[in-house]
C-alpha atoms as a PDB file:
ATOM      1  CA  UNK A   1     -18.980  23.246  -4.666  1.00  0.00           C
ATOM      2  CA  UNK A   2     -17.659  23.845  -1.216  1.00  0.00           C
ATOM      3  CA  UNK A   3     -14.025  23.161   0.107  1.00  0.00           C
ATOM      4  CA  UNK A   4     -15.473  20.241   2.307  1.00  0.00           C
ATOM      5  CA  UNK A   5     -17.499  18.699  -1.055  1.00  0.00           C
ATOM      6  CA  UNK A   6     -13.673  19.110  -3.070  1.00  0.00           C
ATOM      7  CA  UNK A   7     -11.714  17.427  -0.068  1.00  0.00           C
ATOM      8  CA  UNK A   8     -13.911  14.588   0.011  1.00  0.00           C
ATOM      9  CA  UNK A   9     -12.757  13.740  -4.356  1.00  0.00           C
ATOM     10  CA  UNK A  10      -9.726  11.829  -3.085  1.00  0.00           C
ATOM     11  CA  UNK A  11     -11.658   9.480  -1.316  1.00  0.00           C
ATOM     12  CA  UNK A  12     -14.671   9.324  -4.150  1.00  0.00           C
ATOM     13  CA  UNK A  13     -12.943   9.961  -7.564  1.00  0.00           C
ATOM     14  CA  UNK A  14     -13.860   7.648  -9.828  1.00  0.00           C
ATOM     15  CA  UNK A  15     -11.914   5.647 -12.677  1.00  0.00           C
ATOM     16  CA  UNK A  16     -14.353   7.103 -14.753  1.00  0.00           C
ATOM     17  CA  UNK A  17     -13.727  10.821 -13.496  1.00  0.00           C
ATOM     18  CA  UNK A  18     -10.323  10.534 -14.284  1.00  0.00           C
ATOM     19  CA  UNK A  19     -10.568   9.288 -17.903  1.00  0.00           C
ATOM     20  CA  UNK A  20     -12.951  12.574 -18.447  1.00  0.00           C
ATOM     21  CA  UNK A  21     -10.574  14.822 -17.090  1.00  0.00           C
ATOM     22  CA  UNK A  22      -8.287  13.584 -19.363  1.00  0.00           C
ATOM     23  CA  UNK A  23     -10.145  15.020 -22.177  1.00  0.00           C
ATOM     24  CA  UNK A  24     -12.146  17.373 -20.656  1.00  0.00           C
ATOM     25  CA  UNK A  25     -12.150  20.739 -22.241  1.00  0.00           C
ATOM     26  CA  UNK A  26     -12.942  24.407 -21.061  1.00  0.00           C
ATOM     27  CA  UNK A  27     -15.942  25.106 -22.494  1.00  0.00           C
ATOM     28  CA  UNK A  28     -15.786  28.852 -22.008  1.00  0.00           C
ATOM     29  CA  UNK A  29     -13.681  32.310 -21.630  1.00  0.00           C
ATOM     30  CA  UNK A  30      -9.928  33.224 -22.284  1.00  0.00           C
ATOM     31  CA  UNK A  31      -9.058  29.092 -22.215  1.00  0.00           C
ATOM     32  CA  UNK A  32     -12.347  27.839 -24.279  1.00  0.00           C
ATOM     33  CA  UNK A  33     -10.817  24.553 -25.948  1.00  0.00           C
ATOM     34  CA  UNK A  34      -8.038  24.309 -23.747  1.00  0.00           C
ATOM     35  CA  UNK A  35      -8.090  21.065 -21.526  1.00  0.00           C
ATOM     36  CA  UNK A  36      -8.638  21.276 -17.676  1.00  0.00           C
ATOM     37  CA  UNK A  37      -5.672  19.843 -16.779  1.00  0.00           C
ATOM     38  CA  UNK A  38      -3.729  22.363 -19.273  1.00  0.00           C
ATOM     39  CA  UNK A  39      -5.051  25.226 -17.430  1.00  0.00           C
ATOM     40  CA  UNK A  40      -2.671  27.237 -15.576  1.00  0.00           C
ATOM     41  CA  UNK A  41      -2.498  27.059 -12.065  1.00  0.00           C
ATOM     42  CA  UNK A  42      -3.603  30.415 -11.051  1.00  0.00           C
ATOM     43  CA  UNK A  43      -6.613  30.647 -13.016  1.00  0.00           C
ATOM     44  CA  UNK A  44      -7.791  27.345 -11.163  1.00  0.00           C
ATOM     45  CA  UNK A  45      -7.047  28.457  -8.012  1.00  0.00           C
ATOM     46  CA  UNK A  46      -9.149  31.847  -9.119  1.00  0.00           C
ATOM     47  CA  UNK A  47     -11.875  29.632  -9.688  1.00  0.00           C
ATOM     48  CA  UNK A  48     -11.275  27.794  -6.326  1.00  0.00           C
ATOM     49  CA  UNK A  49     -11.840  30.926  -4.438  1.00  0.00           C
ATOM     50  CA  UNK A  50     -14.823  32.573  -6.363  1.00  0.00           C
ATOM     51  CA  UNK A  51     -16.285  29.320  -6.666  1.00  0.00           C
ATOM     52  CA  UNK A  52     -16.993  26.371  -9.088  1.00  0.00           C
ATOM     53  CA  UNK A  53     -19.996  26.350 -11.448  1.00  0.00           C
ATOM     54  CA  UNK A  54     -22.490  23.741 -10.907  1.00  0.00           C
ATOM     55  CA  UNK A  55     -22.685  20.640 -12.597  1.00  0.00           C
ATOM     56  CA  UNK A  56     -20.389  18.816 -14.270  1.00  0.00           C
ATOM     57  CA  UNK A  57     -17.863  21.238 -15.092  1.00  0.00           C
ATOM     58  CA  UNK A  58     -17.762  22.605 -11.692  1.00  0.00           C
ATOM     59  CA  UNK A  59     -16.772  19.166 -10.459  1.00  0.00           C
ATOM     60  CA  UNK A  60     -14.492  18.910 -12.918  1.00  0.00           C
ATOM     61  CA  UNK A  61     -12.291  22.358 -12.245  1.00  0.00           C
ATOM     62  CA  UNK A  62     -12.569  20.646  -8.551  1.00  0.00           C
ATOM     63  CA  UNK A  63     -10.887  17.377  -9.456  1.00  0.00           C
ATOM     64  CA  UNK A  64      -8.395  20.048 -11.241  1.00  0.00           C
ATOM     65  CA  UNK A  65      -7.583  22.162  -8.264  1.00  0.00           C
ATOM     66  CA  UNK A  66      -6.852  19.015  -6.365  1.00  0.00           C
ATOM     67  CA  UNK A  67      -4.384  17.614  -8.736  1.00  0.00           C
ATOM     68  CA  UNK A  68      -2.734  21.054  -9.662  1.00  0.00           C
ATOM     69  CA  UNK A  69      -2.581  21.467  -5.970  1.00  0.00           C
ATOM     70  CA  UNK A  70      -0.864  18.758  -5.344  1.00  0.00           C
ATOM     71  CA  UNK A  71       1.351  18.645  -8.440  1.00  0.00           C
ATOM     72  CA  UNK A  72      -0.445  15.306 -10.002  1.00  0.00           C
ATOM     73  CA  UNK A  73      -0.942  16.567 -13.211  1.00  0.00           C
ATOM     74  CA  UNK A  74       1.921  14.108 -14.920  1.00  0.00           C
ATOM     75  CA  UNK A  75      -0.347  11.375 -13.604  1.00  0.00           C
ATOM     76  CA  UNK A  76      -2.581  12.383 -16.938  1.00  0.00           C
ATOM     77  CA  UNK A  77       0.040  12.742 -19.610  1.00  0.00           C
ATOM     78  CA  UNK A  78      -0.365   8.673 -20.520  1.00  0.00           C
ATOM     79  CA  UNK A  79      -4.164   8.900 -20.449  1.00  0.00           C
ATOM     80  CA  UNK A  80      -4.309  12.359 -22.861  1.00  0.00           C
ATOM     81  CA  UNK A  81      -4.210  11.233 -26.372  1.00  0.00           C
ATOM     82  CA  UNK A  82      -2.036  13.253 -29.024  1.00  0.00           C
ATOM     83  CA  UNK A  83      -3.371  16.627 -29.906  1.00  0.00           C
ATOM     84  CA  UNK A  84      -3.921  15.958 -33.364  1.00  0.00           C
ATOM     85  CA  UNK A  85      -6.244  13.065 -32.906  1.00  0.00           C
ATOM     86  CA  UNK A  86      -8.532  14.936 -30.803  1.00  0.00           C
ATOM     87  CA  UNK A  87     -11.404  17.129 -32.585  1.00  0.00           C
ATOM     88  CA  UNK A  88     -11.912  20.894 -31.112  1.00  0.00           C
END
Protein backbone atom coordinates (compact mmCIF):
# COMPACT_ATOMS: atom_id res chain seq x y z
CA UNK A 1 0.00 0.00 0.00
CA UNK A 2 1.55 3.27 -0.96
CA UNK A 3 1.31 6.68 0.97
CA UNK A 4 -0.91 8.08 -1.96
CA UNK A 5 -3.35 4.65 -1.76
CA UNK A 6 -3.46 5.44 2.51
CA UNK A 7 -4.22 9.28 1.96
CA UNK A 8 -6.96 8.61 -0.26
CA UNK A 9 -8.96 6.25 3.14
CA UNK A 10 -10.40 9.53 4.43
CA UNK A 11 -12.20 10.17 1.47
CA UNK A 12 -13.17 6.20 0.80
CA UNK A 13 -13.48 4.59 4.32
CA UNK A 14 -16.34 2.84 4.59
CA UNK A 15 -19.02 2.37 7.51
CA UNK A 16 -18.23 -1.03 7.09
CA UNK A 17 -14.30 -0.53 7.42
CA UNK A 18 -14.75 1.07 10.51
CA UNK A 19 -16.95 -1.51 12.30
CA UNK A 20 -13.97 -4.14 11.30
CA UNK A 21 -11.40 -2.15 12.70
CA UNK A 22 -13.19 -2.14 15.66
CA UNK A 23 -12.61 -5.73 16.14
CA UNK A 24 -9.96 -6.37 14.04
CA UNK A 25 -7.16 -8.31 15.54
CA UNK A 26 -3.32 -8.75 14.80
CA UNK A 27 -3.09 -11.85 13.44
CA UNK A 28 0.65 -12.23 13.87
CA UNK A 29 4.10 -11.41 15.84
CA UNK A 30 4.86 -9.76 19.31
CA UNK A 31 0.92 -8.24 19.29
CA UNK A 32 -0.90 -11.55 17.76
CA UNK A 33 -4.50 -11.11 19.43
CA UNK A 34 -4.09 -7.67 20.23
CA UNK A 35 -6.59 -5.32 18.33
CA UNK A 36 -5.33 -2.83 15.61
CA UNK A 37 -6.42 0.02 17.15
CA UNK A 38 -4.66 -1.20 20.58
CA UNK A 39 -1.42 -1.29 18.90
CA UNK A 40 1.06 1.13 19.96
CA UNK A 41 1.86 3.91 17.95
CA UNK A 42 5.35 3.22 17.02
CA UNK A 43 4.99 -0.18 15.89
CA UNK A 44 2.31 1.21 13.32
CA UNK A 45 4.26 3.78 12.18
CA UNK A 46 7.18 0.88 11.75
CA UNK A 47 4.85 -0.75 9.61
CA UNK A 48 4.02 2.55 7.75
CA UNK A 49 7.55 2.91 6.68
CA UNK A 50 8.56 -0.76 5.78
CA UNK A 51 5.32 -1.18 4.29
CA UNK A 52 1.81 -2.77 4.73
CA UNK A 53 1.10 -6.40 3.80
CA UNK A 54 -1.30 -6.97 1.11
CA UNK A 55 -4.75 -7.66 1.47
CA UNK A 56 -6.93 -7.07 3.98
CA UNK A 57 -4.79 -6.65 6.84
CA UNK A 58 -2.54 -4.35 5.09
CA UNK A 59 -5.49 -2.04 4.56
CA UNK A 60 -6.38 -2.39 7.78
CA UNK A 61 -2.85 -1.29 9.65
CA UNK A 62 -3.48 1.68 6.93
CA UNK A 63 -6.84 2.79 8.26
CA UNK A 64 -4.73 2.41 11.72
CA UNK A 65 -1.87 4.67 10.89
CA UNK A 66 -4.36 7.26 9.81
CA UNK A 67 -6.32 7.34 12.94
CA UNK A 68 -3.25 6.91 15.34
CA UNK A 69 -1.83 9.67 13.30
CA UNK A 70 -4.23 11.82 13.83
CA UNK A 71 -5.17 10.91 17.41
CA UNK A 72 -8.83 9.37 16.41
CA UNK A 73 -8.51 6.38 18.16
CA UNK A 74 -11.31 7.44 21.03
CA UNK A 75 -13.60 7.62 18.02
CA UNK A 76 -13.59 3.51 18.46
CA UNK A 77 -13.94 3.06 22.17
CA UNK A 78 -18.11 3.04 21.75
CA UNK A 79 -17.93 0.67 18.78
CA UNK A 80 -15.27 -2.00 20.68
CA UNK A 81 -17.32 -4.31 22.69
CA UNK A 82 -16.08 -5.39 26.32
CA UNK A 83 -13.10 -7.64 26.35
CA UNK A 84 -14.71 -10.42 27.90
CA UNK A 85 -17.39 -10.88 25.35
CA UNK A 86 -15.05 -11.15 22.59
CA UNK A 87 -13.48 -14.77 21.78
CA UNK A 88 -9.46 -14.83 21.10
Amino acid sequence: MTNKEISSIDKTLAHADILLLATYRMPFGKHAGQLLIDLPEPYVVWFHNKGFPNGELGRMLGITYEIKVNGLETLFKPLMKPASNIKK
